[in-house]
Protein backbone atom coordinates (compact mmCIF):
# COMPACT_ATOMS: atom_id res chain seq x y z
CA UNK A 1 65.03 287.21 164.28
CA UNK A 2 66.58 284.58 162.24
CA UNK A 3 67.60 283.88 158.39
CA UNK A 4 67.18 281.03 156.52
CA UNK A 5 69.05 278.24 153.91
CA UNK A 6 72.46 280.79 153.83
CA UNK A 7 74.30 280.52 151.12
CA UNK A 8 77.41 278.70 150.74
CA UNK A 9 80.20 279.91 151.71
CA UNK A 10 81.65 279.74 148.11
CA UNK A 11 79.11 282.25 146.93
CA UNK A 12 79.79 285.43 145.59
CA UNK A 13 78.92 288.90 146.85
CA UNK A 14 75.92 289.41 144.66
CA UNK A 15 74.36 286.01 145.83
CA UNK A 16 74.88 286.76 149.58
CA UNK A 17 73.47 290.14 148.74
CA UNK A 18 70.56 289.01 147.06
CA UNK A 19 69.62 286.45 150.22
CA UNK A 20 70.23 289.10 152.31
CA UNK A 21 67.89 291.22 150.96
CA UNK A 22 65.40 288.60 150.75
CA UNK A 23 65.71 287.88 154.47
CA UNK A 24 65.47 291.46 155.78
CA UNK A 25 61.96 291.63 153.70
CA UNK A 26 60.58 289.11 155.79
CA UNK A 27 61.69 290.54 159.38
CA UNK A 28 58.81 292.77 161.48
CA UNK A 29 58.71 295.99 162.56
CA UNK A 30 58.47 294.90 166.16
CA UNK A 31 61.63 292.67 165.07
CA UNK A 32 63.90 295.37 164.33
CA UNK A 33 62.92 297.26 167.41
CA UNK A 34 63.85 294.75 169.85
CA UNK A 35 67.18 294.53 168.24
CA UNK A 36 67.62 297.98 168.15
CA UNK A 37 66.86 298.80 171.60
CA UNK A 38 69.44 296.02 173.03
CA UNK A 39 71.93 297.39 170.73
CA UNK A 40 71.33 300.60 171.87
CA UNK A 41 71.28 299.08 175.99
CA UNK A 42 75.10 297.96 174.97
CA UNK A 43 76.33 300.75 173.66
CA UNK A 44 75.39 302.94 175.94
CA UNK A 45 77.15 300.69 178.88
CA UNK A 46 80.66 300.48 176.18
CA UNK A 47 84.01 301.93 177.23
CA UNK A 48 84.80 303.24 173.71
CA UNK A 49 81.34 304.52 173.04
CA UNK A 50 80.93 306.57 176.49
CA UNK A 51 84.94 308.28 175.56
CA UNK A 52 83.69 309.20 171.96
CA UNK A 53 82.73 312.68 171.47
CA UNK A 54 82.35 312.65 167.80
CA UNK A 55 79.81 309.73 166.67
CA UNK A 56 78.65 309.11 162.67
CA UNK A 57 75.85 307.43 162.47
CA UNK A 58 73.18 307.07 160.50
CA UNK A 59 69.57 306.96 159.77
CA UNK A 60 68.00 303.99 159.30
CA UNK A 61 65.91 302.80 156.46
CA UNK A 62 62.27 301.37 157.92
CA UNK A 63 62.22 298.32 158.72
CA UNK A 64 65.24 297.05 157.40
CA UNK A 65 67.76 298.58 159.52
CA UNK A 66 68.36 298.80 163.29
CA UNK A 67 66.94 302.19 164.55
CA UNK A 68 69.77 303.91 166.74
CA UNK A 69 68.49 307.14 166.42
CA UNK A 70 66.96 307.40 170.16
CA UNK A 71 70.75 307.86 170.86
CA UNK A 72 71.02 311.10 169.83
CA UNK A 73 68.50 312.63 172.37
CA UNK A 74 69.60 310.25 175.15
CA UNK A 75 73.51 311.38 174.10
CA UNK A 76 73.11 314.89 173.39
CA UNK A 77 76.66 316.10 174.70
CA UNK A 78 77.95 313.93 171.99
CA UNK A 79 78.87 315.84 168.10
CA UNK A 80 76.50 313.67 166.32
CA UNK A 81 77.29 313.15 162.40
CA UNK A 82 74.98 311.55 159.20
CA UNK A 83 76.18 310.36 156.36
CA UNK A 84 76.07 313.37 153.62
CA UNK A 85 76.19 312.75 149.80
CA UNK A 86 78.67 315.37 148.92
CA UNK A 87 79.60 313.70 145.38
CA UNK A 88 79.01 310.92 143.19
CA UNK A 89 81.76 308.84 144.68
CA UNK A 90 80.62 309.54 148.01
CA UNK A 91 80.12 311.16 151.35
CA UNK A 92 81.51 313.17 154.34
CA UNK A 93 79.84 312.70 158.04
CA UNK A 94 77.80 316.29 158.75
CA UNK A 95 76.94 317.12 161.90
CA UNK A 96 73.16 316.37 162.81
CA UNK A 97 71.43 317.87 165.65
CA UNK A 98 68.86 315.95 167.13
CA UNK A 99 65.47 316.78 165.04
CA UNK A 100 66.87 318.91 162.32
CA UNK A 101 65.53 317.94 159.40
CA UNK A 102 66.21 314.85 157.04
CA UNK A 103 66.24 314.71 153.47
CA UNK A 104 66.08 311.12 151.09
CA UNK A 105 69.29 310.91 149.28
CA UNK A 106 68.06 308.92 146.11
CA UNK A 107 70.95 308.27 143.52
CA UNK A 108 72.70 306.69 147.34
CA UNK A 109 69.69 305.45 149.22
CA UNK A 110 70.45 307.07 152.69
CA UNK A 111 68.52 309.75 154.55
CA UNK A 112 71.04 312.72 155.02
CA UNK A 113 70.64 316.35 156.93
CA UNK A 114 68.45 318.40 154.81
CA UNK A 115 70.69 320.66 152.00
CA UNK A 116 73.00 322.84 151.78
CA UNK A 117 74.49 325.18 152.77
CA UNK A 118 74.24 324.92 156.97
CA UNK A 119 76.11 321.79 156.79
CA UNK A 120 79.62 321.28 158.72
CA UNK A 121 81.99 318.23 158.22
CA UNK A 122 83.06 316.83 161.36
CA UNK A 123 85.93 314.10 161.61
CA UNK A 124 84.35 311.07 163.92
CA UNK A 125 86.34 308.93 166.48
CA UNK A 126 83.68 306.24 166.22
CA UNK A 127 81.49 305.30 163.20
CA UNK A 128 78.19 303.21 164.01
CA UNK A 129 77.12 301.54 160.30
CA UNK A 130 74.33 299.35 159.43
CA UNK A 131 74.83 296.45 157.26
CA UNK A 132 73.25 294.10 154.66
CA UNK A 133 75.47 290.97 156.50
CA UNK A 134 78.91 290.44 158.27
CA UNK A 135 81.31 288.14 159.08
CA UNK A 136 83.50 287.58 161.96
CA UNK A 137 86.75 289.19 160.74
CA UNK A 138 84.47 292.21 160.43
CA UNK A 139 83.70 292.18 156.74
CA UNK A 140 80.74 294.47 155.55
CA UNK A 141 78.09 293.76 153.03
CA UNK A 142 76.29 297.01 152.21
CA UNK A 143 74.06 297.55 149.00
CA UNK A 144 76.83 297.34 146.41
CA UNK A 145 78.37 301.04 146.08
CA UNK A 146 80.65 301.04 148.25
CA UNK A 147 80.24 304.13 149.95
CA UNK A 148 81.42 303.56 153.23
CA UNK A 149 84.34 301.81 151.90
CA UNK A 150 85.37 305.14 150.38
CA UNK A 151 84.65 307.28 153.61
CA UNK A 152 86.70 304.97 155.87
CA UNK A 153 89.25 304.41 153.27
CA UNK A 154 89.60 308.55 153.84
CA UNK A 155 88.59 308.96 157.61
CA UNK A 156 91.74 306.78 158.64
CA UNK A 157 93.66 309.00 157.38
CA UNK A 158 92.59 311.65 158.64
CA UNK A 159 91.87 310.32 162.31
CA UNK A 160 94.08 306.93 162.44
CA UNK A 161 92.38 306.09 166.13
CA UNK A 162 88.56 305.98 164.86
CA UNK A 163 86.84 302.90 165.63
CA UNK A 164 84.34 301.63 163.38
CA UNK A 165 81.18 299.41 164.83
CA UNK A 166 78.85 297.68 162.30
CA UNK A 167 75.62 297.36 164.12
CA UNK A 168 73.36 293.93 162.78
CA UNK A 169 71.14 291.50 164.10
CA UNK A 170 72.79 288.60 165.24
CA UNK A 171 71.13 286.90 162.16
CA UNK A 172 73.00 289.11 160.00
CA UNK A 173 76.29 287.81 161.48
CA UNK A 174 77.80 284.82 159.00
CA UNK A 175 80.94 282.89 159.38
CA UNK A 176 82.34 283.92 156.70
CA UNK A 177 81.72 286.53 153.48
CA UNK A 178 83.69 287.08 150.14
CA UNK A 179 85.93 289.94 150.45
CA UNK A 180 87.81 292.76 148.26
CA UNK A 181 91.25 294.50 148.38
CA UNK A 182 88.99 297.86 148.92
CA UNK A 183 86.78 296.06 152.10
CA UNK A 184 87.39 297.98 155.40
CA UNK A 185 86.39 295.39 157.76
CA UNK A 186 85.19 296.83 161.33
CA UNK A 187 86.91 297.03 164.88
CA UNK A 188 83.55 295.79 166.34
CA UNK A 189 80.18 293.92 165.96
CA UNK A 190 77.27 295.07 167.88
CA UNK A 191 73.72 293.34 167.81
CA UNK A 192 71.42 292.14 170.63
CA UNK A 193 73.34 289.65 172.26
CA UNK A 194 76.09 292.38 172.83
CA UNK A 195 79.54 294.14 171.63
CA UNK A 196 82.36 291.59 169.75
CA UNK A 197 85.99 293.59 169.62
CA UNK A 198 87.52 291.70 166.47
């Protein structure tokens, strides 16, 4: 998988964004699976991933996300946690059970465990995100509402050890993207060619 004619670095978020987008349209099926099963191969063999026992992560949108979710039967001693809309400013990670149900979130664009009430909050030790694009210092680009901005922003507070992983194609990775004061930048990188600790 590979993107083409980036950018420049000078751009601003809603450029990058835009290209982005673009990009991930024109990636296969068969694509994103290949990426998603090496990312899945490293994890599995990573330190910090084997020690966590509560894991958020999330469920990807076809074909333009890397599909993790075969982790959660291959994992199942782990407390597994989605993404759930709770407000209009954002979310708290509820546990998920490997095939419970999944409902479309559409005001936030993420699949979340199907309603209320049933759901528990759990507080992770390692968040697994997807992302539009990131950088080396471990700057995100998501879709623009900066969702997981807000639930890290709050999770490191609550759990000041959590490790956060954005998992990306390789092609995803950039040198270097515009940041704000409210960007959370990652402790990690995963893709296909392996595990980066920034």
């Amino acid at each position: 998988m590979t993107f083409q004619d980036a950018p420049p670095v000078s751009a601003d978020k809603s450029h990058w964004r835009l290209w982005a987008r673009r990009q991930v349209r024109n990636t296969t099926v068969a694509q994103w699976q290949a990426v998603a099963q090496k990312i899945c191969s490293h994890l599995a063999q990573t330190p910090a991933f084997k020690a966590a026992e509560r894991v958020l992560l999330y469920w990807p949108i076809a074909n333009k996300e890397p599909d993790l979710t075969g982790l959660l039967a291959r994992f199942p001693e782990k407390t597994w946690a989605l993404p759930y809309a709770e407000t209009p400013s954002g979310f708290f990670a509820a546990r998920y059970a490997y095939n419970d149900p999944i409902e479309w979130h559409p005001t936030w664009g993420v699949y979340q465990p199907a309603g209320l009430p049933g759901v528990t909050k759990i507080v992770p030790d390692l968040v697994i995100a997807p992302a539009l694009l990131t950088d080396a210092q471990g700057v995100r680009l998501g879709h623009g509402q900066g969702l997981y901005d807000r639930y890290l922003a709050t999770l490191l507070k609550q759990n000041a050890a959590a490790k956060v992983l954005w998992a990306v194609s390789q092609a995803q990775l950039v040198p270097k993207l515009p940041s704000s004061h409210w960007d959370i930048a990652a402790n990690g990188l995963v893709s296909e060619s392996g595990l980066i600790w920034l």
